[in-house]
Protein backbone atom coordinates (compact mmCIF):
# COMPACT_ATOMS: atom_id res chain seq x y z
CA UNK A 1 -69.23 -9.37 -102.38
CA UNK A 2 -67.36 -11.71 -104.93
CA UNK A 3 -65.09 -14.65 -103.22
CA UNK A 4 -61.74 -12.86 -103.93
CA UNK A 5 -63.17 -9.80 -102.65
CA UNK A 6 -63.66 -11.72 -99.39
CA UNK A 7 -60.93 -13.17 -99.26
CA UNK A 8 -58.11 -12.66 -96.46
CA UNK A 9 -54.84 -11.13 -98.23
CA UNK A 10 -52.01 -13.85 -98.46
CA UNK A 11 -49.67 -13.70 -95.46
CA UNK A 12 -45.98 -14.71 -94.88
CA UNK A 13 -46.18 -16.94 -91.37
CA UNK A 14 -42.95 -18.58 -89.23
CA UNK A 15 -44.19 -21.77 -87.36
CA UNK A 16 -41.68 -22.41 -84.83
CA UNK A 17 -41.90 -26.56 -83.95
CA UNK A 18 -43.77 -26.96 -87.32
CA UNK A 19 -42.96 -30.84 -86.98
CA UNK A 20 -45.00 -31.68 -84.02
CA UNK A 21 -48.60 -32.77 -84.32
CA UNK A 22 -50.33 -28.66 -83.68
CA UNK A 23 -47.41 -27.25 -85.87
CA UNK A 24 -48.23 -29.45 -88.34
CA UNK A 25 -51.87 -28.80 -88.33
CA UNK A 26 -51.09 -25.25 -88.13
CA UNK A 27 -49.33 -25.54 -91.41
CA UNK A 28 -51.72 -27.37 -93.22
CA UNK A 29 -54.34 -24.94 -91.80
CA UNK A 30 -52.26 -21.53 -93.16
CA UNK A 31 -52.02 -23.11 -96.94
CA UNK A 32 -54.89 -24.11 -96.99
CA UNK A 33 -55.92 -20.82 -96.11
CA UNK A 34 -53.80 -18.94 -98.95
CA UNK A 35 -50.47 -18.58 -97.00
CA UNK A 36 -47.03 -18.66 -97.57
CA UNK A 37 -45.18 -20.67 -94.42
CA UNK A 38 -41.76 -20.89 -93.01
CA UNK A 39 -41.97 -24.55 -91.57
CA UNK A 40 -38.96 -24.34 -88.54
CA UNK A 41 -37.90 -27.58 -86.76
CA UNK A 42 -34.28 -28.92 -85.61
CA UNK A 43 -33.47 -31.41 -88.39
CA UNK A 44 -35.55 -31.01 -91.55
CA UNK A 45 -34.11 -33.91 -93.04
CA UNK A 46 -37.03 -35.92 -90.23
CA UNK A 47 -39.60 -33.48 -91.79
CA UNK A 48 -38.99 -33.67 -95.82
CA UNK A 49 -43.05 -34.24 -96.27
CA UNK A 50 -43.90 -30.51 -94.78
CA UNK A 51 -42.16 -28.88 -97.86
CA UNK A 52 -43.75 -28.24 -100.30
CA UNK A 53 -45.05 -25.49 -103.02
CA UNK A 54 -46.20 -22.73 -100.04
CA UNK A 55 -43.87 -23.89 -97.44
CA UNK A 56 -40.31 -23.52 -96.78
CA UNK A 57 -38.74 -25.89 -94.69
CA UNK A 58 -35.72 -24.74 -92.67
CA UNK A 59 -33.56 -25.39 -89.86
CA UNK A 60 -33.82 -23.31 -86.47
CA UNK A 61 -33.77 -23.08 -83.00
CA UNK A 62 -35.93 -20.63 -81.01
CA UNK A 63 -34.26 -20.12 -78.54
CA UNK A 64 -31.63 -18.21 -80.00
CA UNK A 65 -32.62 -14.55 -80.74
CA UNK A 66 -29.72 -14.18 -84.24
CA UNK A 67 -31.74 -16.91 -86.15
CA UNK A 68 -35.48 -16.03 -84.96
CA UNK A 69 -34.59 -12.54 -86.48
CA UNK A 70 -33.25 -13.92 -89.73
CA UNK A 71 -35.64 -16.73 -90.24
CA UNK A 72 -38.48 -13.83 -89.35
CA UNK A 73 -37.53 -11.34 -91.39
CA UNK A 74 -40.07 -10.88 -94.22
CA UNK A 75 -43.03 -12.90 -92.21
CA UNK A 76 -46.29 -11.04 -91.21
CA UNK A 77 -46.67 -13.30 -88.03
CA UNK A 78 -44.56 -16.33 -85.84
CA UNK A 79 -46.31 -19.50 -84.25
CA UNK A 80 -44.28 -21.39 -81.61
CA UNK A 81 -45.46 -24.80 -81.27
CA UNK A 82 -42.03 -25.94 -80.04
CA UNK A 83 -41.03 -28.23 -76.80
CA UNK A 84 -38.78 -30.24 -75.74
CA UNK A 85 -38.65 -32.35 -72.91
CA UNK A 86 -35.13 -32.60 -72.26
CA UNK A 87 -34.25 -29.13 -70.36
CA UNK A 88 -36.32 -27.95 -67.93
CA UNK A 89 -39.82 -26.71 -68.95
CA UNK A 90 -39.38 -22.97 -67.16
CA UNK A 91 -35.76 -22.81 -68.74
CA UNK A 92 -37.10 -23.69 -72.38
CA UNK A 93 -40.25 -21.52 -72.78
CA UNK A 94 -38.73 -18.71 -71.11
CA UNK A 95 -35.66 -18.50 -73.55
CA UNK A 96 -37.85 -19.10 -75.90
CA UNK A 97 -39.92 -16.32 -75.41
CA UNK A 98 -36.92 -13.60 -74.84
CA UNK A 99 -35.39 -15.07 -78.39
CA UNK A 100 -38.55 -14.41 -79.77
CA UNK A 101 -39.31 -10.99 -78.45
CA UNK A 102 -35.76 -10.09 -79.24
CA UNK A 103 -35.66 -11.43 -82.24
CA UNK A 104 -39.17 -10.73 -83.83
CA UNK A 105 -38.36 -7.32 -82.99
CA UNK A 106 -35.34 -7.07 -84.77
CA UNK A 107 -37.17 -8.79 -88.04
CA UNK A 108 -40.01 -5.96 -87.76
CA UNK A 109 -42.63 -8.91 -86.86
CA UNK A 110 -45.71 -7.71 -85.06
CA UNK A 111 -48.02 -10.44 -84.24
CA UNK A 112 -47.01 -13.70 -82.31
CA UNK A 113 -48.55 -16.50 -80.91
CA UNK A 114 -47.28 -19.05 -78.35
CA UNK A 115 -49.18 -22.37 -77.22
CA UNK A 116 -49.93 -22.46 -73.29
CA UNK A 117 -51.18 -25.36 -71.40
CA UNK A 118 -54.50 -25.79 -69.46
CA UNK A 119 -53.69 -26.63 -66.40
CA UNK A 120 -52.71 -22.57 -66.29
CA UNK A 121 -55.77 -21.55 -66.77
CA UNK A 122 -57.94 -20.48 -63.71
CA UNK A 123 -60.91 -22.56 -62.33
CA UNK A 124 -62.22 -19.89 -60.37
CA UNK A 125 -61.09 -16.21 -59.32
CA UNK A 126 -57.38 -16.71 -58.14
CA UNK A 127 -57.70 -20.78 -58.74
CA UNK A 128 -55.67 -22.81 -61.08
CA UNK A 129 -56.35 -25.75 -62.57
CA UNK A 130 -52.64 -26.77 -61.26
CA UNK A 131 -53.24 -25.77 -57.78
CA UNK A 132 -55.37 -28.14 -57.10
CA UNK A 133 -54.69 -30.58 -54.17
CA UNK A 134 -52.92 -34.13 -55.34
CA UNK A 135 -51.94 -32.46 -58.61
CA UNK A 136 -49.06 -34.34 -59.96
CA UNK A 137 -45.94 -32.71 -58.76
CA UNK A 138 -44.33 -32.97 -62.79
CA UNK A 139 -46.96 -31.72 -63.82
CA UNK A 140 -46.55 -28.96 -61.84
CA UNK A 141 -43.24 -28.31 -62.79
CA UNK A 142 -43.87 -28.84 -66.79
CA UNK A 143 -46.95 -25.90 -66.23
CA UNK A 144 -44.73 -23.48 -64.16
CA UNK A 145 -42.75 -23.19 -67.52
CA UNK A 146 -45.81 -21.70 -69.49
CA UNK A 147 -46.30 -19.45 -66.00
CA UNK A 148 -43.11 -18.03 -66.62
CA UNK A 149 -43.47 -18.04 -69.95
CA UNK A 150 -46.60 -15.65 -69.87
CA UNK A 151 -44.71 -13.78 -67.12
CA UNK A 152 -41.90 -12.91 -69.03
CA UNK A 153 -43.94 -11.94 -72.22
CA UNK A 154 -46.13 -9.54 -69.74
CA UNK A 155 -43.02 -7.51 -68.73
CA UNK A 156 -40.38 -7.86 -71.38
CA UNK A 157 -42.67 -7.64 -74.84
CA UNK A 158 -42.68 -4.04 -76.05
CA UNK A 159 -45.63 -2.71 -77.20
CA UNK A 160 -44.98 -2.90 -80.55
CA UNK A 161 -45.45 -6.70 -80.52
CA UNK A 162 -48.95 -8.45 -80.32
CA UNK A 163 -48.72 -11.19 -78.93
CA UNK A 164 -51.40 -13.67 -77.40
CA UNK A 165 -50.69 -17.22 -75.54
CA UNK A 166 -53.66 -19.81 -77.13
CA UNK A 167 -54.08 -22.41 -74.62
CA UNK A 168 -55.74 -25.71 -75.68
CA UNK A 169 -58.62 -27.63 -74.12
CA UNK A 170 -56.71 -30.31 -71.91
CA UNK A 171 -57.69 -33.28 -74.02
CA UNK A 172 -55.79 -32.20 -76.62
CA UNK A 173 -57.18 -34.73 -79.06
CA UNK A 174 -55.47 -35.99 -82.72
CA UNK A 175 -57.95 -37.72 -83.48
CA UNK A 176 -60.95 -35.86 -82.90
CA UNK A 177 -63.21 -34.59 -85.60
CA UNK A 178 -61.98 -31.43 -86.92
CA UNK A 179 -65.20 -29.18 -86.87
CA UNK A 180 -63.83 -25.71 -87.69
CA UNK A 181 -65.37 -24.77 -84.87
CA UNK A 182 -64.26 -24.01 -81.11
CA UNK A 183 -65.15 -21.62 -78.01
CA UNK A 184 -62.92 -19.25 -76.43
CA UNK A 185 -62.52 -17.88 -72.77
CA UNK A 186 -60.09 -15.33 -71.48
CA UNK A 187 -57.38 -16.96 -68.51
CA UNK A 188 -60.23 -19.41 -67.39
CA UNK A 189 -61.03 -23.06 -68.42
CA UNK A 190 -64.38 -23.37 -71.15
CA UNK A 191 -67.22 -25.21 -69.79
CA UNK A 192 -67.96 -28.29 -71.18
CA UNK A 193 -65.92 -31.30 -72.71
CA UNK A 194 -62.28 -30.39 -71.98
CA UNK A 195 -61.14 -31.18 -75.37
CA UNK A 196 -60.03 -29.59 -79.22
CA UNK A 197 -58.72 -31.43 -82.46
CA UNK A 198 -55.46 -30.07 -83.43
CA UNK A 199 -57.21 -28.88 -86.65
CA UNK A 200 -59.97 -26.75 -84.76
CA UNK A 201 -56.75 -25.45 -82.35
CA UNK A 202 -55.05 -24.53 -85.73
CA UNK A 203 -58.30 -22.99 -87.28
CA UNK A 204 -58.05 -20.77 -84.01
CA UNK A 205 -54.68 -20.04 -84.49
CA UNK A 206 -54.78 -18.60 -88.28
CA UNK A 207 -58.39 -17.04 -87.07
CA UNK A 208 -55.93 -14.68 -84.47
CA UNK A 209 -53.52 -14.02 -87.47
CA UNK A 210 -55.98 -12.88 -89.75
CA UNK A 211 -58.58 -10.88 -87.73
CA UNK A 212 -56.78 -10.45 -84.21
CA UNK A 213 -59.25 -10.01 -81.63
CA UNK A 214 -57.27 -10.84 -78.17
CA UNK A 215 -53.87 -9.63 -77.23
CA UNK A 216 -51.25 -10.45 -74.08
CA UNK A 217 -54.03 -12.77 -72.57
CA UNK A 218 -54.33 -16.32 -72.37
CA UNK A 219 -57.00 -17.44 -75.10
CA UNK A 220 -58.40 -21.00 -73.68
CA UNK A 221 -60.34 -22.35 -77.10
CA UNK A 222 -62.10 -25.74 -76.85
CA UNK A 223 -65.02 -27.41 -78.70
C-alpha cells in the first residue's frame, strides 16, 4: 500500500485551551498529522504564534454552549485542554462539559475528548489515587472537579456523542523526550514511571481521533 493510500483522511479538529502547554502540543501534533485546527483560547492576541497556514486562531469560552456550537460547527472532533484556576475546579469542568455536550450536539460533532487528572484514577478495585490518607486537601478539591466532570458526561452525553476522558501519567512532564510512544489502562493508574511528555499525551490524543478505540472511560496513557 502506497503512503497516501495509508494515510489518515484530513480532519477538521476544535482544541478548546489550545494555548496551554498539552493544547499546544495537541496542535502541533494534529498538523503535523495532516489536520486542519480551530486553535480556541480567551485572548488570541497572547497566542498570535499558534496561527498559522492549518490553524485558525479564535476567541472562545467553553463554557458557554452558543459559541461551542458555532465555533464547532464544521469540525470532525473537539479537544478541551482548558482550566482555569480562578473558579472552583467542580464548577469549571462541569460547565464545561454541559456547554460542550450541548453545544457539540447542536454543531453535529461526534467525537470529544476531555483531559482528566490522575489522582482519579483507581489504585486498586474501589481505591483512588486521591483517597489516600494525608492526601492534600486542594488537591482533593481540584480532582473532585474531573469526578464530576466524568459524572456529568456519564449521565447527560447522549449517545450520539463519543466521548472519552484521557487522563495523563501524574508527572506530566514538558520536558521529557517525546517518544511517540505511551501505554494505556482503563480507570486505573499504568505501572511503572508515573510520567508522559506532552507530545506522547498529544500523539494519544490524535491516535483516539483517528482510529477510536475507547469510549465514556477514563483512558490513563503513560510511557
Amino acid at each position: 500500500m502506497s503512503d497516501d493510500m495509508s494515510r489518515e483522511p484530513s480532519r477538521n479538529v476544535i482544541v478548546f485551551g489550545a494555548g496551554g502547554r498539552v493544547g499546544r502540543a495537541t496542535v502541533a501534533e494534529a498538523v503535523t498529522r495532516g489536520h486542519r485546527v480551530t486553535a480556541v483560547v480567551r485572548d488570541p492576541a497572547k497566542y498570535a504564534d499558534l496561527s498559522g497556514s492549518s490553524v485558525t486562531l479564535v476567541r472562545g469560552d467553553v463554557t458557554d454552549p452558543d459559541a461551542v456550537a458555532a465555533l464547532a460547527a464544521g469540525h470532525d472532533a473537539a479537544v478541551n485542554a482548558s482550566a482555569r484556576l480562578d473558579v472552583s475546579s467542580e464548577e469549571y469542568f462541569t460547565s464545561a462539559a454541559r456547554a460542550l455536550v450541548a453545544g457539540l450536539g447542536a454543531a453535529g460533532v461526534r467525537r470529544l475528548l476531555v483531559l482528566g487528572i490522575a489522582t482519579t484514577l483507581e489504585t486498586e478495585p474501589g481505591v483512588r489515587v486521591m483517597d489516600a490518607p494525608g492526601f492534600p486537601e486542594e488537591w482533593r478539591l481540584f480532582s473532585q472537579g474531573h469526578v464530576a466532570e466524568f459524572a456529568l458526561l456519564s449521565t447527560e452525553a447522549p449517545p450520539e456523542l463519543d466521548w472519552l476522558m484521557v487522563v495523563p501519567a501524574q508527572d506530566l512532564n514538558a520536558e521529557a523526550e517525546v517518544t511517540g510512544a505511551y501505554r494505556t489502562a482503563v480507570g486505573t493508574t499504568v505501572e511503572g514511571p508515573g510520567r508522559i511528555a506532552h507530545g506522547d499525551l498529544a500523539v494519544a490524543l490524535l491516535d483516539e481521533i483517528e482510529r477510536p478505540r475507547h469510549s465514556r472511560v477514563q483512558l490513563a496513557v503513560s510511557a
